[in-house]
ModelCIF file with pLDDT and N, C-alpha, C, O atoms, coordinates in Angstrom:
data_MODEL
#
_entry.id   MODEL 
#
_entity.id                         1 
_entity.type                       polymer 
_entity.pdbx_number_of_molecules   1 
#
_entity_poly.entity_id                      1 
_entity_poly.type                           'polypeptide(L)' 
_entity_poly.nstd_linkage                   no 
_entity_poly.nstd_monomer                   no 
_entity_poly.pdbx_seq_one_letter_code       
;(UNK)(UNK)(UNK)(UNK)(UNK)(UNK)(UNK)(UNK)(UNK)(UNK)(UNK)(UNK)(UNK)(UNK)(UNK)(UNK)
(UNK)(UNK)(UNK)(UNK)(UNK)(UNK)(UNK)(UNK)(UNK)(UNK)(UNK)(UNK)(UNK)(UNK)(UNK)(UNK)
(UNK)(UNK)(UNK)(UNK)(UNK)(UNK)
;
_entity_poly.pdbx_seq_one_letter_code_can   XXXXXXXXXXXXXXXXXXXXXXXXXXXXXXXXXXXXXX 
_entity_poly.pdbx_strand_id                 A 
#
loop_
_entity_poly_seq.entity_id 
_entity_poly_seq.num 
_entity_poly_seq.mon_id 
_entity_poly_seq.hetero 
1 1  UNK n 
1 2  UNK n 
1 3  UNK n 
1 4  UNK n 
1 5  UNK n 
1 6  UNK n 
1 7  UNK n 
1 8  UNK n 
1 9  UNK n 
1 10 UNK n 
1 11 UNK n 
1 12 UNK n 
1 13 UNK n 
1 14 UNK n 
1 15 UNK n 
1 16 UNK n 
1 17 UNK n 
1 18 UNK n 
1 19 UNK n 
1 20 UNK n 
1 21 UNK n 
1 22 UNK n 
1 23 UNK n 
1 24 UNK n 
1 25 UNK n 
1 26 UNK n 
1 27 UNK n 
1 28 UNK n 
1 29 UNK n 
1 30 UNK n 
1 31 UNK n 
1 32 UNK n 
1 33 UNK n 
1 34 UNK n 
1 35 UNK n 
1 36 UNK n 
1 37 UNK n 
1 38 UNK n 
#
_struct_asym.id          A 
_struct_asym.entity_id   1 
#
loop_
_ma_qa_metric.id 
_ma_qa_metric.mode 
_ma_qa_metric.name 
_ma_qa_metric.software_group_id 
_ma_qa_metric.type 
1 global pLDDT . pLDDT 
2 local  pLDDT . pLDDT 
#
_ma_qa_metric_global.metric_id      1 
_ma_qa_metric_global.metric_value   93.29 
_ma_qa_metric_global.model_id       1 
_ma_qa_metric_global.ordinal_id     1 
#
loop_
_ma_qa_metric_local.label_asym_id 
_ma_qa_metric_local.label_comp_id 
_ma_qa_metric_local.label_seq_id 
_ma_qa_metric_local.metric_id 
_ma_qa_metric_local.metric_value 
_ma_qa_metric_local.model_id 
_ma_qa_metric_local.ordinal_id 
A UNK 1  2 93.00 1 1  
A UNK 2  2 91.00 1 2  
A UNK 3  2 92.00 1 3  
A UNK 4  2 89.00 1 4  
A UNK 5  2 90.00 1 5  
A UNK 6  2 95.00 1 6  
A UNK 7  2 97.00 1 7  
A UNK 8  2 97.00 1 8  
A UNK 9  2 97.00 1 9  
A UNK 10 2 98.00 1 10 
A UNK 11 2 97.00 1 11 
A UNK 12 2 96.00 1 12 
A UNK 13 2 96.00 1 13 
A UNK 14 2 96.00 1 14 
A UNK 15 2 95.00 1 15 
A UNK 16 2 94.00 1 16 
A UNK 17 2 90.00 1 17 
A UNK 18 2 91.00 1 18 
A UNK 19 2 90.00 1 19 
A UNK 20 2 92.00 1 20 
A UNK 21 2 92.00 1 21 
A UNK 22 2 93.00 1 22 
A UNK 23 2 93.00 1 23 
A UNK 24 2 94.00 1 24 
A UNK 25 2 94.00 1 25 
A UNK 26 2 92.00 1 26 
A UNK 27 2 94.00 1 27 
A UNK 28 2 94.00 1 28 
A UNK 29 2 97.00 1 29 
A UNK 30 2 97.00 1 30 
A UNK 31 2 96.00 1 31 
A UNK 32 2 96.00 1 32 
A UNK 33 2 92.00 1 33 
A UNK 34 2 90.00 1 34 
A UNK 35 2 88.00 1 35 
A UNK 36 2 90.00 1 36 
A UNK 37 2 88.00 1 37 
A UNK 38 2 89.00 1 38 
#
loop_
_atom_site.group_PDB 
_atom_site.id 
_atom_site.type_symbol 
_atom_site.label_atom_id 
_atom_site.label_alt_id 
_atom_site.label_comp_id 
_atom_site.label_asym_id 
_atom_site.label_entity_id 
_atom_site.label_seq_id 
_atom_site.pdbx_PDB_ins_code 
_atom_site.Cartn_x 
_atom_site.Cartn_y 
_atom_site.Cartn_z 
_atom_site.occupancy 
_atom_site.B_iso_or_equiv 
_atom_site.pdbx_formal_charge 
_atom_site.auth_seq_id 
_atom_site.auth_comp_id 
_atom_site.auth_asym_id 
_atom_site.auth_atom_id 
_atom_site.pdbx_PDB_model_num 
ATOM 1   N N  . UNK A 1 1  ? 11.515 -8.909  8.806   1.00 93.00 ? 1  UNK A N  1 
ATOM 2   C CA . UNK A 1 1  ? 11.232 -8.232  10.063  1.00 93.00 ? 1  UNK A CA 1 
ATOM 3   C C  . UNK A 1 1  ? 9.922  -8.689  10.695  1.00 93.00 ? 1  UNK A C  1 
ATOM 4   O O  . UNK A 1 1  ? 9.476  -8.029  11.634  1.00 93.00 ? 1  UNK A O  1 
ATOM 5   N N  . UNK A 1 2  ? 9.308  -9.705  10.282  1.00 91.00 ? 2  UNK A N  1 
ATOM 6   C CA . UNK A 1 2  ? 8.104  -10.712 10.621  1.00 91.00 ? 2  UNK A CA 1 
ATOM 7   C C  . UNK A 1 2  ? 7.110  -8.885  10.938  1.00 91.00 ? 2  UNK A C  1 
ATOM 8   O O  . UNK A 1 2  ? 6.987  -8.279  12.003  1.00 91.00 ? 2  UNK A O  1 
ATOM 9   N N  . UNK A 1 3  ? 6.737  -8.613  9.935   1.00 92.00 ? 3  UNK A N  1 
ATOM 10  C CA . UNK A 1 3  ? 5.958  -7.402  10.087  1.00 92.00 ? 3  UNK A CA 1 
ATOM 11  C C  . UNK A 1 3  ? 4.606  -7.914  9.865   1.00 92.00 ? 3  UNK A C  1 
ATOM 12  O O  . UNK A 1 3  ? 3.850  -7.028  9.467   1.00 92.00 ? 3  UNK A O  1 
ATOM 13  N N  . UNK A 1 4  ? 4.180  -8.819  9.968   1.00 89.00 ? 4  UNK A N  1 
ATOM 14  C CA . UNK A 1 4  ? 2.839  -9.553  10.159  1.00 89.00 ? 4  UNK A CA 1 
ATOM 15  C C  . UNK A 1 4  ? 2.606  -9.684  11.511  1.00 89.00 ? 4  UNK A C  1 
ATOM 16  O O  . UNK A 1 4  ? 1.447  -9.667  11.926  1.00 89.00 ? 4  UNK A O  1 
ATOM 17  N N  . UNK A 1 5  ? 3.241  -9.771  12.015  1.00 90.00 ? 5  UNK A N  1 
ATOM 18  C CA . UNK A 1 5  ? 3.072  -9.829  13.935  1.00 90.00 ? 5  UNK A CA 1 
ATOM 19  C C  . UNK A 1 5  ? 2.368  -8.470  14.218  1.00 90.00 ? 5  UNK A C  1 
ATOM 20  O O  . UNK A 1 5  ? 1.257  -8.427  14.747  1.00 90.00 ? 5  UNK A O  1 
ATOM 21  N N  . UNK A 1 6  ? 3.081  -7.331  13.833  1.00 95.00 ? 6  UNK A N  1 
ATOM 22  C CA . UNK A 1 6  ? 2.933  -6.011  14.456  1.00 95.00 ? 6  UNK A CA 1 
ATOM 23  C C  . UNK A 1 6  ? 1.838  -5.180  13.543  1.00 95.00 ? 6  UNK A C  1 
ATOM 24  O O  . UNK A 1 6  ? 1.457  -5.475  12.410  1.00 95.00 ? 6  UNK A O  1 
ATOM 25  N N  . UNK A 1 7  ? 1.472  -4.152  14.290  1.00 97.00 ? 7  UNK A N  1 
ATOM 26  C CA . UNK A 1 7  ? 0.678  -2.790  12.556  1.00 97.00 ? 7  UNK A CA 1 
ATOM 27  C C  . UNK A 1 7  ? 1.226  -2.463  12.203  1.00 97.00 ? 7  UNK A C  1 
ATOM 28  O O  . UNK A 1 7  ? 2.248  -2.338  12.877  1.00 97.00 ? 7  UNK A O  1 
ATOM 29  N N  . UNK A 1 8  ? 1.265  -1.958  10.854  1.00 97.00 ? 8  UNK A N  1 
ATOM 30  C CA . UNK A 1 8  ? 1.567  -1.104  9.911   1.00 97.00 ? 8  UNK A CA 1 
ATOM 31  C C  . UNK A 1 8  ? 1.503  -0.449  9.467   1.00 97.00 ? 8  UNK A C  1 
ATOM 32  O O  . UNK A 1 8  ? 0.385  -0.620  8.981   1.00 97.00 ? 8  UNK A O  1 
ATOM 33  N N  . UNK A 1 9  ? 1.929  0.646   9.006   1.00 97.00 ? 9  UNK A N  1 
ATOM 34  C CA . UNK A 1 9  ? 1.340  1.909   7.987   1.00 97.00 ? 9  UNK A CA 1 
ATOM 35  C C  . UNK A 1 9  ? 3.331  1.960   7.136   1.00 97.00 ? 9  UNK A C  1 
ATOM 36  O O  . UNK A 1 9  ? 4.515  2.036   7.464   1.00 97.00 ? 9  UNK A O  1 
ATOM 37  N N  . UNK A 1 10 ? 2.419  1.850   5.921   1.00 98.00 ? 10 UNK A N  1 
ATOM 38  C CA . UNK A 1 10 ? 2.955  1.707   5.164   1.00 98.00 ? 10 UNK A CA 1 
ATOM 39  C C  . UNK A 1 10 ? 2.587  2.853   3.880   1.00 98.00 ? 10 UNK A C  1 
ATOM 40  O O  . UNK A 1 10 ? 1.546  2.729   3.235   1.00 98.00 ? 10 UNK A O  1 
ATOM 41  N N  . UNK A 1 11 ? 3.714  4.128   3.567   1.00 97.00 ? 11 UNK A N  1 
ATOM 42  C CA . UNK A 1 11 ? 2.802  4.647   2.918   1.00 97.00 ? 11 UNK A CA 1 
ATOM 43  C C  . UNK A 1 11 ? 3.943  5.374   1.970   1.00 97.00 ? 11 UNK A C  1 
ATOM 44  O O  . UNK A 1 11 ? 5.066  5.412   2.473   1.00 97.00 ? 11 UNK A O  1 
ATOM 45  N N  . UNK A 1 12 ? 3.780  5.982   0.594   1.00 96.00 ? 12 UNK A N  1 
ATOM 46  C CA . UNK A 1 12 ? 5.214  6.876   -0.241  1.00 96.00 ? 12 UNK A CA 1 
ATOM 47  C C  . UNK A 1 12 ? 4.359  6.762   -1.771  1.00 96.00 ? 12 UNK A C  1 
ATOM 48  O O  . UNK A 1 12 ? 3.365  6.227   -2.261  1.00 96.00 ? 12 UNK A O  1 
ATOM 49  N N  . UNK A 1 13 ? 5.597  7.740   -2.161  1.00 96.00 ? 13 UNK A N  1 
ATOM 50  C CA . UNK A 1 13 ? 4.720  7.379   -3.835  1.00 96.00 ? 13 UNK A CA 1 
ATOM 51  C C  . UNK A 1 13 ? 5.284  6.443   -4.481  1.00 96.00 ? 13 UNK A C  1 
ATOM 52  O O  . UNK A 1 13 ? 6.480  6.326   -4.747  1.00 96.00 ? 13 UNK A O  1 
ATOM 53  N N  . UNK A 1 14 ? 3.969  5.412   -4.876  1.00 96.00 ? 14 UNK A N  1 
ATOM 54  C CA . UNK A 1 14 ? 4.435  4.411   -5.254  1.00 96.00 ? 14 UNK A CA 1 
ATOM 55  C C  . UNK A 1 14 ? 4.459  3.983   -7.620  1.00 96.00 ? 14 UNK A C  1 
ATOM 56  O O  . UNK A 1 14 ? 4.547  3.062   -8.432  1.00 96.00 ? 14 UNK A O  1 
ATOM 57  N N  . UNK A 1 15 ? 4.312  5.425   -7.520  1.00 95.00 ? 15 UNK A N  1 
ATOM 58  C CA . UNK A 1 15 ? 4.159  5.701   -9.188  1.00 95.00 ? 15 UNK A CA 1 
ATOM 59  C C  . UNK A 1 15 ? 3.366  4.475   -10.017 1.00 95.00 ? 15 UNK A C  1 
ATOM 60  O O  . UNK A 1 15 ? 3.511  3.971   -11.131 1.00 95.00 ? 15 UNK A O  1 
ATOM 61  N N  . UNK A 1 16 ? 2.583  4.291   -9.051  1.00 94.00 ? 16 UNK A N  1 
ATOM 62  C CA . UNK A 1 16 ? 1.528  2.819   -9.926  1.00 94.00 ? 16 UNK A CA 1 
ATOM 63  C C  . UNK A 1 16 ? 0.184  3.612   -10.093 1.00 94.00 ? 16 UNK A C  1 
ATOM 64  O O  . UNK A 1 16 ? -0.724 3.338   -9.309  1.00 94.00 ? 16 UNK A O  1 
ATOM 65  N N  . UNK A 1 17 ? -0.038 4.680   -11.156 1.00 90.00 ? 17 UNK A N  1 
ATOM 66  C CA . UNK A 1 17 ? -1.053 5.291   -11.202 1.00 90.00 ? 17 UNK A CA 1 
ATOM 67  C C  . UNK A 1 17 ? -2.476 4.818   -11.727 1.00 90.00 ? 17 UNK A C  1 
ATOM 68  O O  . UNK A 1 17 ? -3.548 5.420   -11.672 1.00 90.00 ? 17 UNK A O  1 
ATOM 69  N N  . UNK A 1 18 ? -2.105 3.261   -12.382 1.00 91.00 ? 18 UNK A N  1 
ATOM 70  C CA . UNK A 1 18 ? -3.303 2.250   -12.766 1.00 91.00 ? 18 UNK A CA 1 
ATOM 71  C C  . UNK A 1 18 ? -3.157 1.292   -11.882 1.00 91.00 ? 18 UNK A C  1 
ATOM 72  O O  . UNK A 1 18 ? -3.247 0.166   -12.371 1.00 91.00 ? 18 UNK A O  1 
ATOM 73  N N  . UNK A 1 19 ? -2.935 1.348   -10.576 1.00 90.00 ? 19 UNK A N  1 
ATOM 74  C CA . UNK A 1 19 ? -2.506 0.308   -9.141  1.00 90.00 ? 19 UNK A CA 1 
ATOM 75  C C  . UNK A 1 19 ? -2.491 -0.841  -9.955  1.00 90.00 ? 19 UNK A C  1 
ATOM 76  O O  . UNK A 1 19 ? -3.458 -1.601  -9.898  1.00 90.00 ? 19 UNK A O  1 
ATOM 77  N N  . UNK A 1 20 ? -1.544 -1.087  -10.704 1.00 92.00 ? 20 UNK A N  1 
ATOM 78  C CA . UNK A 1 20 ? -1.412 -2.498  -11.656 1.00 92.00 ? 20 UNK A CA 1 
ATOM 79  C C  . UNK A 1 20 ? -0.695 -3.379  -10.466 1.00 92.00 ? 20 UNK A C  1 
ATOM 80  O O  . UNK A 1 20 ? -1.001 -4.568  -10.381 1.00 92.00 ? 20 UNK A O  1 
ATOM 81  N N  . UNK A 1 21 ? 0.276  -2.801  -9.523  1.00 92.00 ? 21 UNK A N  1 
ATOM 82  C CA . UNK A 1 21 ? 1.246  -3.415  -9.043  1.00 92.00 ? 21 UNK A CA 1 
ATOM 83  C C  . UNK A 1 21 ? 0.235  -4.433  -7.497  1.00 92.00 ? 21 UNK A C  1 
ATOM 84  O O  . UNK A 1 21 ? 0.790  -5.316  -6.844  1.00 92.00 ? 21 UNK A O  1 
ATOM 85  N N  . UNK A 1 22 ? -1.144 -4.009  -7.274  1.00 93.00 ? 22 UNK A N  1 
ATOM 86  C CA . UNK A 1 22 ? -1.810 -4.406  -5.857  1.00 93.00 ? 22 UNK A CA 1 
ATOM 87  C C  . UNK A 1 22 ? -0.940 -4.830  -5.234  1.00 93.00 ? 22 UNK A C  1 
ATOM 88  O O  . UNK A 1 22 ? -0.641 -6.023  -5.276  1.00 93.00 ? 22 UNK A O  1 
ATOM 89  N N  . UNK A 1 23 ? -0.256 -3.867  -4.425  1.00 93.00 ? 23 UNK A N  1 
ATOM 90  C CA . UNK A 1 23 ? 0.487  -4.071  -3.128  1.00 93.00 ? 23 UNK A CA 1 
ATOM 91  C C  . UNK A 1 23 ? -0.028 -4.363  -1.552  1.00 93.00 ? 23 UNK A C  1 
ATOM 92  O O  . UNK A 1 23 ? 0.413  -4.920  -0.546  1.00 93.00 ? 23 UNK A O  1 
ATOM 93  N N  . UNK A 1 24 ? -1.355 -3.565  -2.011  1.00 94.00 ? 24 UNK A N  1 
ATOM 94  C CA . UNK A 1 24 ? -1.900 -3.839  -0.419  1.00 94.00 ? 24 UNK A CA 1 
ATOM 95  C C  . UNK A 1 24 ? -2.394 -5.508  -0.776  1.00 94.00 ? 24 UNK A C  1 
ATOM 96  O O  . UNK A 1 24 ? -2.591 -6.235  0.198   1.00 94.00 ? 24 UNK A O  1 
ATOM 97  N N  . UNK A 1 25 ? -2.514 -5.873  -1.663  1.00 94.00 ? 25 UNK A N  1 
ATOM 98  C CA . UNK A 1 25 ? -2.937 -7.253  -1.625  1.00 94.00 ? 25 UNK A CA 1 
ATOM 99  C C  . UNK A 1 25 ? -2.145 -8.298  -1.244  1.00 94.00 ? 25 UNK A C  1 
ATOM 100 O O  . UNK A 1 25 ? -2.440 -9.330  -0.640  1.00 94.00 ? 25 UNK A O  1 
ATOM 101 N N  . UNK A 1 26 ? -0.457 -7.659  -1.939  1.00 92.00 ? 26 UNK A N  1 
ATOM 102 C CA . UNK A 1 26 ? 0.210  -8.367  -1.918  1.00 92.00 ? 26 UNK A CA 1 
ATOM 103 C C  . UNK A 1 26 ? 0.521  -8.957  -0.838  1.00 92.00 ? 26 UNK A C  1 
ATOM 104 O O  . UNK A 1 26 ? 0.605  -10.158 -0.582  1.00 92.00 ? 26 UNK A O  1 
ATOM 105 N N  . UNK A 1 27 ? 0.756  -7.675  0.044   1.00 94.00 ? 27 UNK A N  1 
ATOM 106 C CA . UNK A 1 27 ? 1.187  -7.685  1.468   1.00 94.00 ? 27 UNK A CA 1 
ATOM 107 C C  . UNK A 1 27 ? 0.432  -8.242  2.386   1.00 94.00 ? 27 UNK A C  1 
ATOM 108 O O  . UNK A 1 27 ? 0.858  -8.812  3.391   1.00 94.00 ? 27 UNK A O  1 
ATOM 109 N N  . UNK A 1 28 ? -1.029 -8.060  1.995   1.00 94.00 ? 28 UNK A N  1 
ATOM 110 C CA . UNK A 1 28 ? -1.805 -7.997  3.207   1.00 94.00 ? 28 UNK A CA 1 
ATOM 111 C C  . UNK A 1 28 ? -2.315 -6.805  4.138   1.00 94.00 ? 28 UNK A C  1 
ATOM 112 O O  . UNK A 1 28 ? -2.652 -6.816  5.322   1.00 94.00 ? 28 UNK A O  1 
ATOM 113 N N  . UNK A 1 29 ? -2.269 -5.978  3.384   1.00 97.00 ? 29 UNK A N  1 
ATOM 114 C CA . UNK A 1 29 ? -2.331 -4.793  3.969   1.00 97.00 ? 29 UNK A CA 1 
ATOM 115 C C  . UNK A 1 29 ? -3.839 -4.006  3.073   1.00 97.00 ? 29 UNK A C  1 
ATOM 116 O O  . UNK A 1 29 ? -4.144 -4.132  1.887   1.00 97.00 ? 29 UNK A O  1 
ATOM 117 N N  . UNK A 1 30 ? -4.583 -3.168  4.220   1.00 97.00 ? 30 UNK A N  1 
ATOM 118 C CA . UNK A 1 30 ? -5.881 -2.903  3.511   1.00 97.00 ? 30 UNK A CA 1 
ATOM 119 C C  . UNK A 1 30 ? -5.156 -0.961  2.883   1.00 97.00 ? 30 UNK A C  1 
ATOM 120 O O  . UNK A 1 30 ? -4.201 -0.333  3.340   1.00 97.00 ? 30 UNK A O  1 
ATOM 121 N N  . UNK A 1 31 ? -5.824 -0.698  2.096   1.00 96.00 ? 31 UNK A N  1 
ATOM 122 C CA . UNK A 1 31 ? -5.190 0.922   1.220   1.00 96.00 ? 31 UNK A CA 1 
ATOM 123 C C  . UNK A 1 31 ? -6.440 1.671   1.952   1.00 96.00 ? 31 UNK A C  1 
ATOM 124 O O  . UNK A 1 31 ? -7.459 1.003   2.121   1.00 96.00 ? 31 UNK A O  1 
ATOM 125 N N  . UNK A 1 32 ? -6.409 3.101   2.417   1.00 96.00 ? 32 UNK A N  1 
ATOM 126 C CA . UNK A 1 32 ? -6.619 4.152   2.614   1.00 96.00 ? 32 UNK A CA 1 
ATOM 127 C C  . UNK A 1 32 ? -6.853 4.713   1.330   1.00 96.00 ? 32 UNK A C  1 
ATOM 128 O O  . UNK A 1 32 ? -5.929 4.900   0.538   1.00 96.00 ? 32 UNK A O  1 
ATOM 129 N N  . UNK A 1 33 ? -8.412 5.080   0.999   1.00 92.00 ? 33 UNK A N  1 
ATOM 130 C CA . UNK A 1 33 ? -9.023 5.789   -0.287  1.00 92.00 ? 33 UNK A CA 1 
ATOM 131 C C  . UNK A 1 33 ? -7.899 6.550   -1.095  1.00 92.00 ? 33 UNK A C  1 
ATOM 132 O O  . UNK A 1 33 ? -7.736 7.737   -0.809  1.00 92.00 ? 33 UNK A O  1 
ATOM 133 N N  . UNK A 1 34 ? -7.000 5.911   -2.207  1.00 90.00 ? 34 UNK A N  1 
ATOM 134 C CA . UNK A 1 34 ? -6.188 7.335   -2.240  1.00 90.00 ? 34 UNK A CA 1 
ATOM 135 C C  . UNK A 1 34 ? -7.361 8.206   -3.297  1.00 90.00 ? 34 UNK A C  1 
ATOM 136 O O  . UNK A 1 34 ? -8.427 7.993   -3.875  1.00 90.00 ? 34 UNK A O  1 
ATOM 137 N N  . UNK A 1 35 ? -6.305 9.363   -3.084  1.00 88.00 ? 35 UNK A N  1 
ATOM 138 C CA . UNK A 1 35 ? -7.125 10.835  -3.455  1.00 88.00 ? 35 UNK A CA 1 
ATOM 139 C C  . UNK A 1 35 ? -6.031 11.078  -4.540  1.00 88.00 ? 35 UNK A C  1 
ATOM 140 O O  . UNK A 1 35 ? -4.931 10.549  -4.383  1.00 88.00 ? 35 UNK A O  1 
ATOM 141 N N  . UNK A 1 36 ? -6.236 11.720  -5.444  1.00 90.00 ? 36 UNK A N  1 
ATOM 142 C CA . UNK A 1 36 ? -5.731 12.171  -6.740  1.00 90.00 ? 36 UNK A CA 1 
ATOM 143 C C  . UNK A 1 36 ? -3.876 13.272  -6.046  1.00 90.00 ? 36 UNK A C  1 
ATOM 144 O O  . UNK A 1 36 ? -3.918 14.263  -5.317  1.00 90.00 ? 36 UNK A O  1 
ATOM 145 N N  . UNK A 1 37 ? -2.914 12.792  -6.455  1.00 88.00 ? 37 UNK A N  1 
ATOM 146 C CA . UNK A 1 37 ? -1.715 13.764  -6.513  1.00 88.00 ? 37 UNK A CA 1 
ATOM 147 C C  . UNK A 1 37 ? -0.851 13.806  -7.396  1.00 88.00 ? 37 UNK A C  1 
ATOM 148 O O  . UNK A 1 37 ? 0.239  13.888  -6.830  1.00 88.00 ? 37 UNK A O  1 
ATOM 149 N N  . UNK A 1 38 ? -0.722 13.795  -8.573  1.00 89.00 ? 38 UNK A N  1 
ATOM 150 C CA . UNK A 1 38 ? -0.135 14.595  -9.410  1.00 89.00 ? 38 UNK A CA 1 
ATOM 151 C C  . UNK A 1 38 ? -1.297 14.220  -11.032 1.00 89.00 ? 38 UNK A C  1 
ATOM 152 O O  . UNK A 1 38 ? -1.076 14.798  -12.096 1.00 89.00 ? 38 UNK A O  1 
#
């Protein structure tokens, strides 16, 4: 969907509670401080 052209917010639970998976890296995308939920 060439989603590099446009912004993004990109956001859900992504059950990576040691962010092993760095998605915002992956993507290119910067993360919003998360805050503690469950």
């Amino acid at each position: 969907y060439e989603l590099e052209k446009i912004p993004v917010l990109f956001s859900g639970d992504f059950n990576d509670w040691r962010n092993s998976l760095q998605i915002g890296k992956q993507l290119g995308l910067k993360e919003v401080p998360p805050l503690p939920s469950f």
